[in-house]
PDB file of N, CA and C in Angstrom:
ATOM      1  N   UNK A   1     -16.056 -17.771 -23.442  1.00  0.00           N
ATOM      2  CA  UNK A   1     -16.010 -17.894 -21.999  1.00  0.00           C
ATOM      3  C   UNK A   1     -14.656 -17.470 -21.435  1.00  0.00           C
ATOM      4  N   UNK A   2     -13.705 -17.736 -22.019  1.00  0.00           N
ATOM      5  CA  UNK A   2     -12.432 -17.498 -21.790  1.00  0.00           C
ATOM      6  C   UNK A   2     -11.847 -16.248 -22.206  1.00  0.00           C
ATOM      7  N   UNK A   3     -12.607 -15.045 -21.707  1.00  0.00           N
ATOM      8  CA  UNK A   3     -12.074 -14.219 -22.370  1.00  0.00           C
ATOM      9  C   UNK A   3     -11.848 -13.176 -20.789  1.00  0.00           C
ATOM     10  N   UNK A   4     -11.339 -12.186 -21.191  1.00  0.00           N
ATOM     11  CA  UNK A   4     -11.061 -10.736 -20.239  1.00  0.00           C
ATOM     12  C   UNK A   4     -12.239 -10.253 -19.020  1.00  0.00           C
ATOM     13  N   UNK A   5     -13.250 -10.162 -20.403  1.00  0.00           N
ATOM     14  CA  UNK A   5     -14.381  -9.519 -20.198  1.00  0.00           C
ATOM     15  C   UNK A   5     -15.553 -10.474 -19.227  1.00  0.00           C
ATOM     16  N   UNK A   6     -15.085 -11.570 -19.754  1.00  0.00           N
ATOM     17  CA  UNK A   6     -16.106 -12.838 -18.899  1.00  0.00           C
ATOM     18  C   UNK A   6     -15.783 -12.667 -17.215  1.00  0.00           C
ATOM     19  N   UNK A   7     -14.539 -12.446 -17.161  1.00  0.00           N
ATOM     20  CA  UNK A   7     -13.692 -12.951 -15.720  1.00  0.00           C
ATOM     21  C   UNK A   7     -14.003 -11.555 -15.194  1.00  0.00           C
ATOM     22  N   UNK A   8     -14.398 -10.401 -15.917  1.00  0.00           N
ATOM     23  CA  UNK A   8     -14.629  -9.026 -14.901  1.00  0.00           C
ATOM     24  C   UNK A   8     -15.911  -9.426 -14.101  1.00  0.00           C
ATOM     25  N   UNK A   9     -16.858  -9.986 -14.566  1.00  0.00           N
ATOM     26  CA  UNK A   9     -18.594 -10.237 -13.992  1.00  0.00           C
ATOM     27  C   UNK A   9     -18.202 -11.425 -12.791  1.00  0.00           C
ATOM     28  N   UNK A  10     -17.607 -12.257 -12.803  1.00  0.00           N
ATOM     29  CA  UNK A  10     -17.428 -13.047 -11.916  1.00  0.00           C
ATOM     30  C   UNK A  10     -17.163 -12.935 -10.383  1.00  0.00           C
ATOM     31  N   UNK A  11     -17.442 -13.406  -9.614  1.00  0.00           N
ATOM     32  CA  UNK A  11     -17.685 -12.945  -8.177  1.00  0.00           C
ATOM     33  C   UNK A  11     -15.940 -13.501  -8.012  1.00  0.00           C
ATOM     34  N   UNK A  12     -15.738 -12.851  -6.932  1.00  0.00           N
ATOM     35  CA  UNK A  12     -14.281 -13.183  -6.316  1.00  0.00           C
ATOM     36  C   UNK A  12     -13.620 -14.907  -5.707  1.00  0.00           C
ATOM     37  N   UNK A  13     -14.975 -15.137  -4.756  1.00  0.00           N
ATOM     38  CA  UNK A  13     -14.634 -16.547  -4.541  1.00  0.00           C
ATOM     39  C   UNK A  13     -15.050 -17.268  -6.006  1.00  0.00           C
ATOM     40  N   UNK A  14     -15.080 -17.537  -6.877  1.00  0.00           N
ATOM     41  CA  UNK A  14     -15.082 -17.892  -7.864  1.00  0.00           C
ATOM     42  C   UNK A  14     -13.672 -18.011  -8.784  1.00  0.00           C
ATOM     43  N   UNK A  15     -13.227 -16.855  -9.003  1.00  0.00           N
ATOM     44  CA  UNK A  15     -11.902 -15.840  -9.423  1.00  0.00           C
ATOM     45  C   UNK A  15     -10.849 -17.499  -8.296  1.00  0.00           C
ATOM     46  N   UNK A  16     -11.123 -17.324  -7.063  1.00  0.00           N
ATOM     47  CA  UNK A  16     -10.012 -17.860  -6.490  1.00  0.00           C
ATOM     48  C   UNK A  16     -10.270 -19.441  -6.562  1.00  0.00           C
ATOM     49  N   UNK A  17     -11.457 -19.956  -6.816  1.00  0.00           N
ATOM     50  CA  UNK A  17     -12.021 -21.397  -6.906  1.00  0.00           C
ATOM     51  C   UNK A  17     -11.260 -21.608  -8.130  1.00  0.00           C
ATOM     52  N   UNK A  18     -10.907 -20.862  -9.192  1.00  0.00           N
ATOM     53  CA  UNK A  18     -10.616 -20.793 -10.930  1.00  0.00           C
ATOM     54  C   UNK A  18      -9.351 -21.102 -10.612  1.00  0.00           C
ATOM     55  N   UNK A  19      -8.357 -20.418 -10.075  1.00  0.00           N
ATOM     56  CA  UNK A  19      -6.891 -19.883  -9.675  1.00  0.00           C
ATOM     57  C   UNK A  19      -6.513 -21.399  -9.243  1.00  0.00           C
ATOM     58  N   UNK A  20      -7.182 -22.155  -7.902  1.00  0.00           N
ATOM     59  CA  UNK A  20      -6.787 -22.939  -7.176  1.00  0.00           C
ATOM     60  C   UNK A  20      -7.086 -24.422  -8.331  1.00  0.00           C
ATOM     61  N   UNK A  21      -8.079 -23.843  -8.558  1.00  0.00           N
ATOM     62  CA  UNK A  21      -8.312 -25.388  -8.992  1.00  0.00           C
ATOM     63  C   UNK A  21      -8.319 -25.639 -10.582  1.00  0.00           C
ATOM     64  N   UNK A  22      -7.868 -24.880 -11.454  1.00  0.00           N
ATOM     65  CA  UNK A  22      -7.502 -25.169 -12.624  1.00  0.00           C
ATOM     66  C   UNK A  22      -6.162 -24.696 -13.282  1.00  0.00           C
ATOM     67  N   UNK A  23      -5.180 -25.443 -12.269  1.00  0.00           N
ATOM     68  CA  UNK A  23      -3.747 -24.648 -12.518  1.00  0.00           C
ATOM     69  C   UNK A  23      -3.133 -25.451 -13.548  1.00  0.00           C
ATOM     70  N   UNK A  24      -2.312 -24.170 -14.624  1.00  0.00           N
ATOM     71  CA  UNK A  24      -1.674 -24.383 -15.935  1.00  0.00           C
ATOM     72  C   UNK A  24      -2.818 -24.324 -16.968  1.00  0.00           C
ATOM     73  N   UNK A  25      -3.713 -23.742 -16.677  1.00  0.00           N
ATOM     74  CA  UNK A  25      -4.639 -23.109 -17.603  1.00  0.00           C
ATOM     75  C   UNK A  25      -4.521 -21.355 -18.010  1.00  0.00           C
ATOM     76  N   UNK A  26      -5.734 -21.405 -19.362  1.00  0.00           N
ATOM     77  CA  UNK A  26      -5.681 -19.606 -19.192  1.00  0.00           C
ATOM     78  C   UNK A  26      -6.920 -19.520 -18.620  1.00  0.00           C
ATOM     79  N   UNK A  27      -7.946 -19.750 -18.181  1.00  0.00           N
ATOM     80  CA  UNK A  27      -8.593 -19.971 -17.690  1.00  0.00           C
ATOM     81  C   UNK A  27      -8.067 -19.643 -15.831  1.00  0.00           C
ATOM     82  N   UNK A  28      -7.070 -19.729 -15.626  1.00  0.00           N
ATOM     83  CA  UNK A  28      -6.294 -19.713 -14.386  1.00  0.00           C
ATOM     84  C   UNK A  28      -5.417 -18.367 -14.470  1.00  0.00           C
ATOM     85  N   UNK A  29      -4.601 -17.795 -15.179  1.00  0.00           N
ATOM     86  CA  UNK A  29      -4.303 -16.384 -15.482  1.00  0.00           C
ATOM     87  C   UNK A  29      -5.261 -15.794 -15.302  1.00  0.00           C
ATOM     88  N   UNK A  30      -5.937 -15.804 -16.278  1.00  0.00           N
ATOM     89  CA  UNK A  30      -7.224 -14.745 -16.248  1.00  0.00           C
ATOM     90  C   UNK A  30      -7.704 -14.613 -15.432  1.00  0.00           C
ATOM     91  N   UNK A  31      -7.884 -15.238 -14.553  1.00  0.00           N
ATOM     92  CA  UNK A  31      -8.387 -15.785 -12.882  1.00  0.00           C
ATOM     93  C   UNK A  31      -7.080 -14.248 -11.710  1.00  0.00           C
ATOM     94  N   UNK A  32      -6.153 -14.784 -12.286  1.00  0.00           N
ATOM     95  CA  UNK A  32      -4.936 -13.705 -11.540  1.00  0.00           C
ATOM     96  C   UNK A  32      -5.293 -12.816 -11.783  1.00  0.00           C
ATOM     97  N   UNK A  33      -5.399 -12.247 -13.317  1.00  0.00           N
ATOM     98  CA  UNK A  33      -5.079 -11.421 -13.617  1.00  0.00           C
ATOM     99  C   UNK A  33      -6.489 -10.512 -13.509  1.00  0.00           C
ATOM    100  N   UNK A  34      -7.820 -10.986 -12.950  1.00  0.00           N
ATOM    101  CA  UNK A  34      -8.664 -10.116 -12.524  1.00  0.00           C
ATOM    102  C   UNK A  34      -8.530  -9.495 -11.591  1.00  0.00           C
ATOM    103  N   UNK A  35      -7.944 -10.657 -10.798  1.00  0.00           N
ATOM    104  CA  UNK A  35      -8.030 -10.719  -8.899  1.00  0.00           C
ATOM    105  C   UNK A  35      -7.127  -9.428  -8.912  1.00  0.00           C
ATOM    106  N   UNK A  36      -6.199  -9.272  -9.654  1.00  0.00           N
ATOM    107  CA  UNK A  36      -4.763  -8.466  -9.481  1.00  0.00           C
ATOM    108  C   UNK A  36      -5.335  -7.106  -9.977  1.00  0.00           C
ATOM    109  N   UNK A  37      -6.478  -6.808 -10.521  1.00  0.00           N
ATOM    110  CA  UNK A  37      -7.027  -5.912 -11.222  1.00  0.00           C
ATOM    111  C   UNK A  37      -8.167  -5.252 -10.025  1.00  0.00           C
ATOM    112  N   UNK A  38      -8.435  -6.132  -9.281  1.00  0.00           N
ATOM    113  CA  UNK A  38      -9.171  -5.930  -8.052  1.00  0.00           C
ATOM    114  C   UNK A  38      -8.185  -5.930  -6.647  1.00  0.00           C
ATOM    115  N   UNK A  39      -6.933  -5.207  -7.010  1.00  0.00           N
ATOM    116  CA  UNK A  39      -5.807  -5.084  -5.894  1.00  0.00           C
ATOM    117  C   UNK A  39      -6.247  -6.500  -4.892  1.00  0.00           C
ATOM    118  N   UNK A  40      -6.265  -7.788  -5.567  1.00  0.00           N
ATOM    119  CA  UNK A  40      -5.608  -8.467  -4.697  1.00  0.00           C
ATOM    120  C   UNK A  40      -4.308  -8.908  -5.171  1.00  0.00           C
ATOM    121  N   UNK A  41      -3.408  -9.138  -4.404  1.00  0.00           N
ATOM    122  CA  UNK A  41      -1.593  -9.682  -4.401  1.00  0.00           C
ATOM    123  C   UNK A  41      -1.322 -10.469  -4.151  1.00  0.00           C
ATOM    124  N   UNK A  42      -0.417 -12.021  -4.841  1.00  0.00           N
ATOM    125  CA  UNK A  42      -0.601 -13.129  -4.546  1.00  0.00           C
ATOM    126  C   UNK A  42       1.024 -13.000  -3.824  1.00  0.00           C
ATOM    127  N   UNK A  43       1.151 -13.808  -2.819  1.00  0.00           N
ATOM    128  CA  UNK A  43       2.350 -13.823  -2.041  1.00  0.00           C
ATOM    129  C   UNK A  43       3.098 -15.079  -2.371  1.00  0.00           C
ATOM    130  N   UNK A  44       4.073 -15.317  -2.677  1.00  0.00           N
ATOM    131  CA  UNK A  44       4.401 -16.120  -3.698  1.00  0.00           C
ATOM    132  C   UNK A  44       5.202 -17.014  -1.983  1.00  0.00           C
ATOM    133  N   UNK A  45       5.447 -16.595  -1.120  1.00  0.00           N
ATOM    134  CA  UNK A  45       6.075 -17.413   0.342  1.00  0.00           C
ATOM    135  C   UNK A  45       4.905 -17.835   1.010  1.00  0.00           C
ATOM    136  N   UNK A  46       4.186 -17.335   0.666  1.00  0.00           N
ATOM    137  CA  UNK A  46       2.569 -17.436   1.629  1.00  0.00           C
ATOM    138  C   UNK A  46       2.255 -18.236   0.916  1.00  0.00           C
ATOM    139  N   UNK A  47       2.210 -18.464  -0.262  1.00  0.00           N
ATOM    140  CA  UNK A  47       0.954 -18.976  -1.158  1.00  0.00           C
ATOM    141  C   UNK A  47      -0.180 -18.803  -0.890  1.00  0.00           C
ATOM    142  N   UNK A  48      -0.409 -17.103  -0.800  1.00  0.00           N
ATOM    143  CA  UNK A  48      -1.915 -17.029  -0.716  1.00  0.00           C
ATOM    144  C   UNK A  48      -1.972 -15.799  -1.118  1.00  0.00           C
ATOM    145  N   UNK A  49      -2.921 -15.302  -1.091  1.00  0.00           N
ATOM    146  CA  UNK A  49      -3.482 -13.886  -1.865  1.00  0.00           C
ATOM    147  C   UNK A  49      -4.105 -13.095  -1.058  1.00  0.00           C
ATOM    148  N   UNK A  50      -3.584 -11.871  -1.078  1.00  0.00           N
ATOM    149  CA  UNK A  50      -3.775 -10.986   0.103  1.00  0.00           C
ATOM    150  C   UNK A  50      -4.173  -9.343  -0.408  1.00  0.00           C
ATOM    151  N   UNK A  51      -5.184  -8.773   0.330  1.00  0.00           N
ATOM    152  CA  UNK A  51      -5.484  -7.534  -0.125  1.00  0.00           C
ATOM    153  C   UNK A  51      -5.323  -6.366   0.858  1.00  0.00           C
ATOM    154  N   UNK A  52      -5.059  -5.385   0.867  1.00  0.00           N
ATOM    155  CA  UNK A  52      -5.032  -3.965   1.432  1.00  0.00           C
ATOM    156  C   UNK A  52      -6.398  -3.801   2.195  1.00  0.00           C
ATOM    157  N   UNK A  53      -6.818  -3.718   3.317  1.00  0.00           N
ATOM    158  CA  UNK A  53      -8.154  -3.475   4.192  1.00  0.00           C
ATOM    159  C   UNK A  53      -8.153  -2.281   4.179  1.00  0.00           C
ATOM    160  N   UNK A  54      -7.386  -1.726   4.628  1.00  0.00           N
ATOM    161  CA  UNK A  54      -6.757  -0.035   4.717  1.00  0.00           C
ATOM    162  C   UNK A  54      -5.535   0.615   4.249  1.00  0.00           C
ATOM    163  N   UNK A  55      -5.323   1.511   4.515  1.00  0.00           N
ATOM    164  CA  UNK A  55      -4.114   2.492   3.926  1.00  0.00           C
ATOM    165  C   UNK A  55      -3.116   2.251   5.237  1.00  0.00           C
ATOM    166  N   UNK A  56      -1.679   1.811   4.892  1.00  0.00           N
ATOM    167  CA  UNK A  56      -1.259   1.383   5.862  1.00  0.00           C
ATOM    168  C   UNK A  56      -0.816   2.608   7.010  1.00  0.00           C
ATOM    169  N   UNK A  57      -0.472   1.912   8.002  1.00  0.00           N
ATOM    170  CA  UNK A  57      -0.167   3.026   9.174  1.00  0.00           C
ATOM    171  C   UNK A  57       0.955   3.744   9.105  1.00  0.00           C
ATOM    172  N   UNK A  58       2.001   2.493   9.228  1.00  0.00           N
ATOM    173  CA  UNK A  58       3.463   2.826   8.723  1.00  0.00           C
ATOM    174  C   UNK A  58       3.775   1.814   7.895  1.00  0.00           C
ATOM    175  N   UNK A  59       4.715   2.390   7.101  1.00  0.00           N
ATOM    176  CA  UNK A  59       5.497   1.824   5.714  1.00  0.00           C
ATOM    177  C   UNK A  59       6.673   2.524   5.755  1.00  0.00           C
ATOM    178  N   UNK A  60       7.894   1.563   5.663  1.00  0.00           N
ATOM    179  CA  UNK A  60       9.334   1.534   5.161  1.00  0.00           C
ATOM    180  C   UNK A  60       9.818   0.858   4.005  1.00  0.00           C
ATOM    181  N   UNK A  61      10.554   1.224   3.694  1.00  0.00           N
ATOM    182  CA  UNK A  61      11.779  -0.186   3.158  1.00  0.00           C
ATOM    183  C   UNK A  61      11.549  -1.992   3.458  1.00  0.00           C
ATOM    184  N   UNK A  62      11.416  -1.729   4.997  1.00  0.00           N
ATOM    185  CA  UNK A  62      11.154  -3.065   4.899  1.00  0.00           C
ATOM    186  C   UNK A  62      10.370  -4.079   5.453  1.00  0.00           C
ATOM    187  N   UNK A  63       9.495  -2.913   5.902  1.00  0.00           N
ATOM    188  CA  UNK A  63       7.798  -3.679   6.308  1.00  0.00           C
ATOM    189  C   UNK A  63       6.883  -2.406   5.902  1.00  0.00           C
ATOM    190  N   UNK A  64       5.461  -2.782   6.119  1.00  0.00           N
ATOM    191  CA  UNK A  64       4.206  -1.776   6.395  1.00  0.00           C
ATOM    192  C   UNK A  64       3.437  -2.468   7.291  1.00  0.00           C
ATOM    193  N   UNK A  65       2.993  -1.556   8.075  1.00  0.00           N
ATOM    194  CA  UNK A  65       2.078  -1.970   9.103  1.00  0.00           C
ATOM    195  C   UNK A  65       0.388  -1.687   8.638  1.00  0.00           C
ATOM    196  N   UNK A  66       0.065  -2.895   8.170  1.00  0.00           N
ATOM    197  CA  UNK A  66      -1.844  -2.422   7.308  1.00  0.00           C
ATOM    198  C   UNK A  66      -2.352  -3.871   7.874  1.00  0.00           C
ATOM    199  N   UNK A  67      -3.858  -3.306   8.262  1.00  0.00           N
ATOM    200  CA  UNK A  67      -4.628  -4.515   8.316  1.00  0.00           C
ATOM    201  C   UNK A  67      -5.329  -4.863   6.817  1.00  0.00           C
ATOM    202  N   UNK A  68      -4.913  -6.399   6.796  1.00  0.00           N
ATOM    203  CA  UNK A  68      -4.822  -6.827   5.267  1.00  0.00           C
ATOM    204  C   UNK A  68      -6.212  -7.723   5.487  1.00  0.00           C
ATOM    205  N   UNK A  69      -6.895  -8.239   4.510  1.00  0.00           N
ATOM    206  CA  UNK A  69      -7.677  -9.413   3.914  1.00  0.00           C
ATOM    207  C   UNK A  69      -6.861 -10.276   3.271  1.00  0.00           C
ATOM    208  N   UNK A  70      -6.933 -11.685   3.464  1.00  0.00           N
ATOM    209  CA  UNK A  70      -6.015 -12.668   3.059  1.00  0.00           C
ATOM    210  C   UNK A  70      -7.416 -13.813   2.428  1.00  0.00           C
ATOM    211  N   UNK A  71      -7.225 -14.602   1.450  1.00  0.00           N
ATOM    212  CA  UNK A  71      -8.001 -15.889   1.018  1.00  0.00           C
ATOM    213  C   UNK A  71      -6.963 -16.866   0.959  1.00  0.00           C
ATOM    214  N   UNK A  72      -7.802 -18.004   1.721  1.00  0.00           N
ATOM    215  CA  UNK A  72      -6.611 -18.778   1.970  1.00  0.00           C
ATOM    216  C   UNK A  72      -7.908 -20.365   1.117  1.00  0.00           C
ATOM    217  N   UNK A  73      -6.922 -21.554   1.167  1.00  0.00           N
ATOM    218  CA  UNK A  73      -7.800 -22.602   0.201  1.00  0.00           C
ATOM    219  C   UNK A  73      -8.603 -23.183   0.833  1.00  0.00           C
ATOM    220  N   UNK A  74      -7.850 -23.322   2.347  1.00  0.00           N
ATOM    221  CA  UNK A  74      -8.871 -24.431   3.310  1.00  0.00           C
ATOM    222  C   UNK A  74     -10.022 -23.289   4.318  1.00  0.00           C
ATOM    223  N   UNK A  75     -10.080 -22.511   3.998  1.00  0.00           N
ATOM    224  CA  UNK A  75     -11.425 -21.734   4.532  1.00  0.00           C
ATOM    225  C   UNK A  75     -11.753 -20.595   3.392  1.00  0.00           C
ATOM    226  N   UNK A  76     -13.449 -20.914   3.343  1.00  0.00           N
ATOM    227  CA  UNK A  76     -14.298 -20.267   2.177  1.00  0.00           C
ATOM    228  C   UNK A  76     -14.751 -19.204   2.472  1.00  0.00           C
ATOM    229  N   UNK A  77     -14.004 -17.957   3.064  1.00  0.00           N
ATOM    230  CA  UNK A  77     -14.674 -16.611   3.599  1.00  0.00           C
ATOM    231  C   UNK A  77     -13.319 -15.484   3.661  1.00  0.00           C
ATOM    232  N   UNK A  78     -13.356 -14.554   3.609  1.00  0.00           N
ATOM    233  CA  UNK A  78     -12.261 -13.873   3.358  1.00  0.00           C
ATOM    234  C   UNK A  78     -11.807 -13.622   5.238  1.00  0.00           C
ATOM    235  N   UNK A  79     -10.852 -13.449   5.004  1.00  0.00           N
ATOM    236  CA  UNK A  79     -10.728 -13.100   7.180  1.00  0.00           C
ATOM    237  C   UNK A  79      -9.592 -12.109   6.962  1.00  0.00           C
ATOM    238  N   UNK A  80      -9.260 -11.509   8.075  1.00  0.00           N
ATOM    239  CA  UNK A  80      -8.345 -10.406   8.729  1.00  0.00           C
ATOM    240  C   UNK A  80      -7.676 -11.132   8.871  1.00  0.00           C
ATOM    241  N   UNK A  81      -6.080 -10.475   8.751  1.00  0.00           N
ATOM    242  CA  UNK A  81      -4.999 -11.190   9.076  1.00  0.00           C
ATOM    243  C   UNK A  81      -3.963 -10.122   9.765  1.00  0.00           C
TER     244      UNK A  81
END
């Protein structure tokens, strides 16, 4: 169950149900390390996990302007941010 290959078939809110709620597991990596395989990016100030919607507009040094998808813990649906 705990393997690579298990965590590719798994649906996403699942992936993040794994992440949130079985932390200091591998069971919980593997959980990252799909999500991260499916370009989502965990924001380590946010504490939340955020994905690319589009190709951004503008990008510098020290912002990009992209409408992102964010999963957050206390709502079960992905939203625009």
């Amino acid at each position: 169950m705990h393997t690579p290959e298990f965590f590719l078939k798994l649906s996403v809110e699942t992936l993040f149900y794994i992440f949130y709620y079985m932390e200091g597991t591998r069971a919980q990596y593997l959980a990252a390390v799909t999500l991260k395989k499916q370009s989502w990016r965990f924001h380590t100030k946010y504490m939340m996990w955020f994905q690319r919607h589009e190709e951004p507009k503008q990008i510098n040094e020290e912002f990009e302007q992209v409408l992102f998808l964010d999963f957050r813990i206390s709502v079960s649906d992905r939203l625009f941010f």
